[in-house]
N, C-alpha and C. Protein backbone atom coordinates (compact mmCIF):
# COMPACT_ATOMS: atom_id res chain seq x y z
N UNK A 1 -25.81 20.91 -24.61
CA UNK A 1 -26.10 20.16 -23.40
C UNK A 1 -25.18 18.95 -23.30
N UNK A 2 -24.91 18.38 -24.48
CA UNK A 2 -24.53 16.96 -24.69
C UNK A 2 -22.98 17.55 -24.12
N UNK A 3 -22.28 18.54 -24.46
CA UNK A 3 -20.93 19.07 -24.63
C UNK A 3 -20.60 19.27 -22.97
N UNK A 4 -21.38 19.38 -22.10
CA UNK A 4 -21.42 20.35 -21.00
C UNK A 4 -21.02 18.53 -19.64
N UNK A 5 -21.33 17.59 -20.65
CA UNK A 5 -21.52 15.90 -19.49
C UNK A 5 -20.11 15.43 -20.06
N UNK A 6 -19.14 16.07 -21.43
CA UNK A 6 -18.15 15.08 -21.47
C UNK A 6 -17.10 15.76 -21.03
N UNK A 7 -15.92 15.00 -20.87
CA UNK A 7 -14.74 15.53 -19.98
C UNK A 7 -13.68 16.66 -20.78
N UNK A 8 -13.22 17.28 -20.45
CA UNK A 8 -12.70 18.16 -21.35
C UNK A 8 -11.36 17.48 -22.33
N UNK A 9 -10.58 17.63 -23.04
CA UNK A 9 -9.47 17.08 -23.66
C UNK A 9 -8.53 16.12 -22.61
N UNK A 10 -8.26 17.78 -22.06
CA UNK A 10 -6.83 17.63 -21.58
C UNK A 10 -7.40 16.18 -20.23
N UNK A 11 -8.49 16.24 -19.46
CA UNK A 11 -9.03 15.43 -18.52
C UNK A 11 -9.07 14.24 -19.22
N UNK A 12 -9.34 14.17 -20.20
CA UNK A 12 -9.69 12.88 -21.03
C UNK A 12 -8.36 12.16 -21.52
N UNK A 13 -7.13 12.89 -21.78
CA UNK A 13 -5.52 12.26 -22.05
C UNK A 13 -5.07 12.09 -20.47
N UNK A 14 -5.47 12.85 -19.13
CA UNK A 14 -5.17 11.91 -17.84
C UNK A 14 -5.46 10.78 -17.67
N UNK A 15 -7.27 11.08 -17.81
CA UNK A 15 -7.45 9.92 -17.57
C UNK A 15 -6.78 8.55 -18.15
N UNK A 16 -6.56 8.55 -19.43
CA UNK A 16 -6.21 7.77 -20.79
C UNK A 16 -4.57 7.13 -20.20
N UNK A 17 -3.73 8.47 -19.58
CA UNK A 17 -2.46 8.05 -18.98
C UNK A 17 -2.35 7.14 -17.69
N UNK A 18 -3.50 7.46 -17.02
CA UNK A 18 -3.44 6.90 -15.55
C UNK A 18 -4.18 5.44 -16.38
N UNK A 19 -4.57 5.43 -16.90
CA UNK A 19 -5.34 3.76 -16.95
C UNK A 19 -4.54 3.07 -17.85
N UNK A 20 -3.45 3.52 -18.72
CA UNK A 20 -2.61 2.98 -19.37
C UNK A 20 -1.14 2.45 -18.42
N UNK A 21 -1.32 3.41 -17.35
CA UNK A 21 -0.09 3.39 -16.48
C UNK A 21 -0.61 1.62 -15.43
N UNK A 22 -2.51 1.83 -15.08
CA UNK A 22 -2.98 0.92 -14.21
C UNK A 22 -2.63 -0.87 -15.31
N UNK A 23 -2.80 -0.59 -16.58
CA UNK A 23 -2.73 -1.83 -17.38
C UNK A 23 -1.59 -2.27 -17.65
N UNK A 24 -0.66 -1.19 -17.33
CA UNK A 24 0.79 -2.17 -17.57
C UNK A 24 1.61 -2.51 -16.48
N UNK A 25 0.91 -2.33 -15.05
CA UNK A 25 1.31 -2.14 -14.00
C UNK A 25 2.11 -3.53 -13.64
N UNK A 26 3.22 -3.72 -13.06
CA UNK A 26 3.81 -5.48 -12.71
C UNK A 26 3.05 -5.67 -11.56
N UNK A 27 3.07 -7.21 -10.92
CA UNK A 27 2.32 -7.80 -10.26
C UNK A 27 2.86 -7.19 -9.02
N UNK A 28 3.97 -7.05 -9.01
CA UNK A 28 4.27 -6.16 -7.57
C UNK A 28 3.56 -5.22 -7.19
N UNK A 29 3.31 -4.03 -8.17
CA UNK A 29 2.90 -2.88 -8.13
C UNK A 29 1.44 -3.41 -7.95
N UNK A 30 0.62 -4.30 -8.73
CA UNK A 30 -0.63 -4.02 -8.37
C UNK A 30 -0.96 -4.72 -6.82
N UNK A 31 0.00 -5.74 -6.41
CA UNK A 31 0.10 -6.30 -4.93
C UNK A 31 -0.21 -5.01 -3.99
N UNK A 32 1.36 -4.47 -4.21
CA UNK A 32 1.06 -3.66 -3.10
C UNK A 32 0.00 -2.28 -3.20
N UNK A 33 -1.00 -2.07 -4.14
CA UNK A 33 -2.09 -1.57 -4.33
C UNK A 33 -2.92 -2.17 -3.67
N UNK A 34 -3.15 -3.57 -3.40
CA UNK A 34 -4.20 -4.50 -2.51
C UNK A 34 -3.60 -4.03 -1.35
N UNK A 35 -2.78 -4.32 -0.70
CA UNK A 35 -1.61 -4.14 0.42
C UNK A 35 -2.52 -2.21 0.92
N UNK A 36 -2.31 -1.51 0.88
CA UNK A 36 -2.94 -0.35 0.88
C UNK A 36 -4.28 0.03 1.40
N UNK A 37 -5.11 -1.12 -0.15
CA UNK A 37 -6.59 -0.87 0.39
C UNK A 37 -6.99 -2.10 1.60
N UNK A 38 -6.13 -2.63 1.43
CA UNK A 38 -6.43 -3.79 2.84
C UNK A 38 -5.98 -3.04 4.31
N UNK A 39 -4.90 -2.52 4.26
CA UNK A 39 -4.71 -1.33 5.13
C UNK A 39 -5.83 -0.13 5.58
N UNK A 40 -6.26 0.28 4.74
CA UNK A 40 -7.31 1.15 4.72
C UNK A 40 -8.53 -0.05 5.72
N UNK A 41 -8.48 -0.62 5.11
CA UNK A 41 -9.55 -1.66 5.72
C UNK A 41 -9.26 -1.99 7.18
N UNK A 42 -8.13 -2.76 7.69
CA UNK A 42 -7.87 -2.88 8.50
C UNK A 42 -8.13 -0.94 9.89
N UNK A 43 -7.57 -0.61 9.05
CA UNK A 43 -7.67 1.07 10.22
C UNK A 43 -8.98 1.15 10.33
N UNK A 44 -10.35 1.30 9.36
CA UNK A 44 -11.49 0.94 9.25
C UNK A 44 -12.36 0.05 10.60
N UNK A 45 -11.82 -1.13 10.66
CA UNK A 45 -11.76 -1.79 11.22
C UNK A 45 -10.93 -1.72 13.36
N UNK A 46 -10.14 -1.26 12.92
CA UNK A 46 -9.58 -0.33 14.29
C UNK A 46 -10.59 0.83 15.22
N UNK A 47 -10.80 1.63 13.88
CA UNK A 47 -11.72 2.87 14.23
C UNK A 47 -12.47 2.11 14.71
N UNK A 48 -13.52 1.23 14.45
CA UNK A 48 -14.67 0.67 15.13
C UNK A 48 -14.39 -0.58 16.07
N UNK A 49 -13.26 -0.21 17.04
CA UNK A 49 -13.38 -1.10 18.09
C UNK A 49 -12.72 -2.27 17.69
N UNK A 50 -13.15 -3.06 16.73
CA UNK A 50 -13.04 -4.57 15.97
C UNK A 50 -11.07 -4.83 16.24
N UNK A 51 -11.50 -6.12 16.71
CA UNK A 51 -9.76 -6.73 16.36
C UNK A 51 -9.86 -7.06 14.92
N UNK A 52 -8.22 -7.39 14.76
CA UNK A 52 -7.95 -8.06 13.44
C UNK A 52 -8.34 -9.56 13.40
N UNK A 53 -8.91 -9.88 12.88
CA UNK A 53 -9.40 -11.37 12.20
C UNK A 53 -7.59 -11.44 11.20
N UNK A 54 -6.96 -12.59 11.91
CA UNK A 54 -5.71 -12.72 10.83
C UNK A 54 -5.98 -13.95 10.15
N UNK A 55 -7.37 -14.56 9.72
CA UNK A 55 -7.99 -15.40 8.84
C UNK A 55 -8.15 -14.58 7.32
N UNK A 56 -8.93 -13.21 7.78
CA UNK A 56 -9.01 -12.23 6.81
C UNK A 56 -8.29 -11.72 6.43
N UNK A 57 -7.31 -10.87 7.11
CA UNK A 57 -6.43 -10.12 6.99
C UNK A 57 -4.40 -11.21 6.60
N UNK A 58 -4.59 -11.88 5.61
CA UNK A 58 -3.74 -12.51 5.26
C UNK A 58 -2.13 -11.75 4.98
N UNK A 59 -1.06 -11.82 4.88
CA UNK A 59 0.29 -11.42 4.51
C UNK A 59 0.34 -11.74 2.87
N UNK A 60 0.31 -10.82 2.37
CA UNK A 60 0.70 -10.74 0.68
C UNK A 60 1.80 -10.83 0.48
N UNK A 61 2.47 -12.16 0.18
CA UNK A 61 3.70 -12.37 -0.81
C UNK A 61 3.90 -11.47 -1.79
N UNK A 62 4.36 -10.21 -1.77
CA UNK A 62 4.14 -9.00 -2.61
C UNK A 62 5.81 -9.28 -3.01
N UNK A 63 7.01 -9.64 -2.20
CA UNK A 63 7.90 -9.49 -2.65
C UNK A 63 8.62 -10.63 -3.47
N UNK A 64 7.48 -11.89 -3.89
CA UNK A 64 7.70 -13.07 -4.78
C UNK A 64 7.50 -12.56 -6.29
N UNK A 65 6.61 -11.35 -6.11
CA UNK A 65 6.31 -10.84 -7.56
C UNK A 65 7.13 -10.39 -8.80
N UNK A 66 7.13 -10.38 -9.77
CA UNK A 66 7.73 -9.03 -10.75
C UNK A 66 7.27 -7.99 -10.07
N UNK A 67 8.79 -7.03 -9.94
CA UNK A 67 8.66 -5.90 -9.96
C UNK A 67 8.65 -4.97 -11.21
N UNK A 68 8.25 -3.58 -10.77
CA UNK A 68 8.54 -2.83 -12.00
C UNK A 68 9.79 -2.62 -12.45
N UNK A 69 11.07 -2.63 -11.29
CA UNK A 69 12.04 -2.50 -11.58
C UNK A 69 13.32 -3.82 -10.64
N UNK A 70 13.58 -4.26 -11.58
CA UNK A 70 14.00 -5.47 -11.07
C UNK A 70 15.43 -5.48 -10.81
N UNK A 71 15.83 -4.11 -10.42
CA UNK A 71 16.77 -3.50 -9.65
C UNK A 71 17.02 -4.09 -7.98
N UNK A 72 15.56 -3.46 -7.98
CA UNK A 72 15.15 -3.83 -6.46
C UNK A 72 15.36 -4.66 -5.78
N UNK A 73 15.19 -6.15 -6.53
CA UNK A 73 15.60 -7.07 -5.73
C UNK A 73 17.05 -7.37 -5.39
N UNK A 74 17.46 -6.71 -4.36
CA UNK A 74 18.81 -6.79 -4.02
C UNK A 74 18.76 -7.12 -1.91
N UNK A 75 19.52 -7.32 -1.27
CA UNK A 75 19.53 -7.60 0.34
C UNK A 75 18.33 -6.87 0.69
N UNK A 76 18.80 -5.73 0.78
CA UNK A 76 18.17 -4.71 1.51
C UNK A 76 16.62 -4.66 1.00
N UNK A 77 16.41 -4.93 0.56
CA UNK A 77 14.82 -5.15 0.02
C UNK A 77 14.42 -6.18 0.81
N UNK A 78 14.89 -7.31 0.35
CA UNK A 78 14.24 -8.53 1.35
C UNK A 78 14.49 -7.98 2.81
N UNK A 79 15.28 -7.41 3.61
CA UNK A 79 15.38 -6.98 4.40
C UNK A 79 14.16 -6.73 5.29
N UNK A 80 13.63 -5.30 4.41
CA UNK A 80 12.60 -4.79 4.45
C UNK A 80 11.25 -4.98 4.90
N UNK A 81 11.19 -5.82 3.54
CA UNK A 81 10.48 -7.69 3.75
C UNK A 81 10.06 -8.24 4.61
N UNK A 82 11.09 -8.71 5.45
CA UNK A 82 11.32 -9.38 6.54
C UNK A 82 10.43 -8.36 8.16
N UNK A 83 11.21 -6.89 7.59
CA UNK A 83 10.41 -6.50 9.18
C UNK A 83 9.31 -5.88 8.80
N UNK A 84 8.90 -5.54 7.70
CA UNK A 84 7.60 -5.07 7.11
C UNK A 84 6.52 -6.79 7.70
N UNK A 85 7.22 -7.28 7.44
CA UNK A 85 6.43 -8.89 7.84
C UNK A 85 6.06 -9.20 9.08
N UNK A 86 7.01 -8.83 9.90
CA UNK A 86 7.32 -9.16 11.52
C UNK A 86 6.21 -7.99 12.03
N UNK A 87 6.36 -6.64 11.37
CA UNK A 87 5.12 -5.41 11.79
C UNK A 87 4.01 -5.83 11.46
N UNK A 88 3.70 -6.43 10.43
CA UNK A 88 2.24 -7.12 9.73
C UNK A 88 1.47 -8.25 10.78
N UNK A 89 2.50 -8.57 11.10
CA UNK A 89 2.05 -10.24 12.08
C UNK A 89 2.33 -9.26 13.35
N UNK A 90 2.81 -8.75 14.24
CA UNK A 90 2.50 -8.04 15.17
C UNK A 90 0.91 -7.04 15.03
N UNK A 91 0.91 -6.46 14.57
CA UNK A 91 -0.25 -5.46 14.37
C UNK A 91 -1.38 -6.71 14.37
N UNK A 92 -1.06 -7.97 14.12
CA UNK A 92 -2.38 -8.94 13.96
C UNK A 92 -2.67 -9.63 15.76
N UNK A 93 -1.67 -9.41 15.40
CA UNK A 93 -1.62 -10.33 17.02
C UNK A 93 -2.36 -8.97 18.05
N UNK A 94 -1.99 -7.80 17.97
CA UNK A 94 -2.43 -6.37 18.77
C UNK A 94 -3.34 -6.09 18.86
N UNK A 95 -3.49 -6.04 17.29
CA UNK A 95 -4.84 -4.93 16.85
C UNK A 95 -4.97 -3.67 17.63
N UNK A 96 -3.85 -2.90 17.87
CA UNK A 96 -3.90 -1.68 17.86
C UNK A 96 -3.07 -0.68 17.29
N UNK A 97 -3.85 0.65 17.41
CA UNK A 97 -3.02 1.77 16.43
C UNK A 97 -1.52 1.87 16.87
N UNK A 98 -0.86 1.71 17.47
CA UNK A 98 0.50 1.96 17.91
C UNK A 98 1.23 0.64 16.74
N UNK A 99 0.35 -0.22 16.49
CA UNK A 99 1.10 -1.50 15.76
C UNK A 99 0.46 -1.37 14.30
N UNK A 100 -0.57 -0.82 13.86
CA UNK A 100 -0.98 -0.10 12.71
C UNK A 100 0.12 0.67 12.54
N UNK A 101 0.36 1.59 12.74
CA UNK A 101 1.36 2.60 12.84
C UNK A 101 3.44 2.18 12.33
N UNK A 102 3.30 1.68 13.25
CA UNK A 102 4.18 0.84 13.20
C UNK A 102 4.26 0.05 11.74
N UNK A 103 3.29 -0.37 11.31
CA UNK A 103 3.48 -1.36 9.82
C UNK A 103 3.76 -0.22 8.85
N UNK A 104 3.10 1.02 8.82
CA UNK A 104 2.87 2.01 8.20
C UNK A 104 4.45 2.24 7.98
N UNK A 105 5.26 2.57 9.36
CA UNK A 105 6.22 2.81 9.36
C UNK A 105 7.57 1.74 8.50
N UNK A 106 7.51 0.50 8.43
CA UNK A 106 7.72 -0.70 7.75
C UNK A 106 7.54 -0.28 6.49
N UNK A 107 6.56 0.23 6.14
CA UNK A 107 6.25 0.72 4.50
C UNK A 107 6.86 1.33 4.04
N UNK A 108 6.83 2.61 4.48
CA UNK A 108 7.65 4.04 4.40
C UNK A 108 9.17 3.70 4.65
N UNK A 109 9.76 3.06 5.44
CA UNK A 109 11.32 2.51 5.63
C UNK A 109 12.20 2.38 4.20
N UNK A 110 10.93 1.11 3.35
CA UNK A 110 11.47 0.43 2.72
C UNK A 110 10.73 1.40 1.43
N UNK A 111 9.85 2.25 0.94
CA UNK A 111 9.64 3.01 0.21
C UNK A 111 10.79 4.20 -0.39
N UNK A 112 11.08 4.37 1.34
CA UNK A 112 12.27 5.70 1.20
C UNK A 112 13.89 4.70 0.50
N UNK A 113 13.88 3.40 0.21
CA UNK A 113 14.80 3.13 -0.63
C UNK A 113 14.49 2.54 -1.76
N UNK A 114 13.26 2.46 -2.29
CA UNK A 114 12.82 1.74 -3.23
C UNK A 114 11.63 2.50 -3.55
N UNK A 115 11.72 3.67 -4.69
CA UNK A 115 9.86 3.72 -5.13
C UNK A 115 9.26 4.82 -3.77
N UNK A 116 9.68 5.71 -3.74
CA UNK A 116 9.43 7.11 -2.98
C UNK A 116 7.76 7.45 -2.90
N UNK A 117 7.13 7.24 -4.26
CA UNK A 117 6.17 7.76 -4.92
C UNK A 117 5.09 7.88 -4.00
N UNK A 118 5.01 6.50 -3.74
CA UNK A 118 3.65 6.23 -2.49
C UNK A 118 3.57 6.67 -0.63
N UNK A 119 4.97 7.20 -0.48
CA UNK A 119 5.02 7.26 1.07
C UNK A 119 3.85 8.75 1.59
N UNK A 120 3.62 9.37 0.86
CA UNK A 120 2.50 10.48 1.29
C UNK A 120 1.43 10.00 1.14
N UNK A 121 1.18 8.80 0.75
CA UNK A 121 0.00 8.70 0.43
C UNK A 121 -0.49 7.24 1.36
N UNK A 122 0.77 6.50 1.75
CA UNK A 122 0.63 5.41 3.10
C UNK A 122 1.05 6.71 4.42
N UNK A 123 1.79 7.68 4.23
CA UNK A 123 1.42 8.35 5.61
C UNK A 123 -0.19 9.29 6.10
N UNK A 124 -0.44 9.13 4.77
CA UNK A 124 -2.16 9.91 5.17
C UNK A 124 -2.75 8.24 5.93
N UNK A 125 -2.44 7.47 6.06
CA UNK A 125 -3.11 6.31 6.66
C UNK A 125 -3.16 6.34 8.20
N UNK A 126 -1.87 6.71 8.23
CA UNK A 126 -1.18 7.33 9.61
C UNK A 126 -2.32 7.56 11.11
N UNK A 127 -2.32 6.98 12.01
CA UNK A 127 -2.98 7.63 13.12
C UNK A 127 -1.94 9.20 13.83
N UNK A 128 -2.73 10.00 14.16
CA UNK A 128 -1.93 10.83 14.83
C UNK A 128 -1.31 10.31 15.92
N UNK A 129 -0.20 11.05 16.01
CA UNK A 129 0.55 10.81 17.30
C UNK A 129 0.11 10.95 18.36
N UNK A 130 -0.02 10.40 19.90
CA UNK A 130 -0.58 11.02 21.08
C UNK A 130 -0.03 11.11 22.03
């Protein structure tokens, strides 16, 4: 019975990898993890009518951080930065999906040159097109 509630091996060295991967994570990386679920929040927040409160919904200095790879910080990053920022503060001022969308798109820009990993997973955030 006892055998049948614990996780199997191989489930138990994922898990072990993914939480070793979450503890050594740089401050960048866990930024833009907030950055994400605040996103999530914000669309949340869309779906039900609600404007953005930009009291709540603050701009994360994500690119003052350590990165994981400190490659990155080169022009074109801050670049990025910059209109990922300008989409962030628009979408506040809107509060609508076309400017949600739009930040999404800001993400994914600067993903597709830096750190690929996450863009399927900020385009499931995505409103459909109409």
């Amino acid at each position: 019975m006892l055998a049948s509630c614990s996780q199997p091996a191989a489930e138990q060295s994922a898990t072990a990898e993914v939480a070793a991967k979450v503890e050594s994570a740089k401050p960048m990386a866990l930024m833009m993890r907030a950055i994400y679920d605040q996103s999530k929040s914000m669309k949340q927040q869309l779906d039900s009518g609600n404007t953005l409160d930009a009291s709540f919904y603050r701009f994360m200095e994500f690119h003052q951080l350590e990165p994981t790879d400190s490659t990155v910080l080169v022009e074109v990053f801050y670049e990025h930065n910059e209109k990922f920022k300008a989409a962030y503060e628009e979408l506040l001022r809107a509060s609508n999906k076309p400017a949600y969308n739009a930040m999404l798109t800001a993400c994914v820009n600067c993903h597709e040159d830096f750190c690929p990993g996450p863009i399927k997973r900020i385009n499931k955030l995505r409103y459909a097109e109409q």
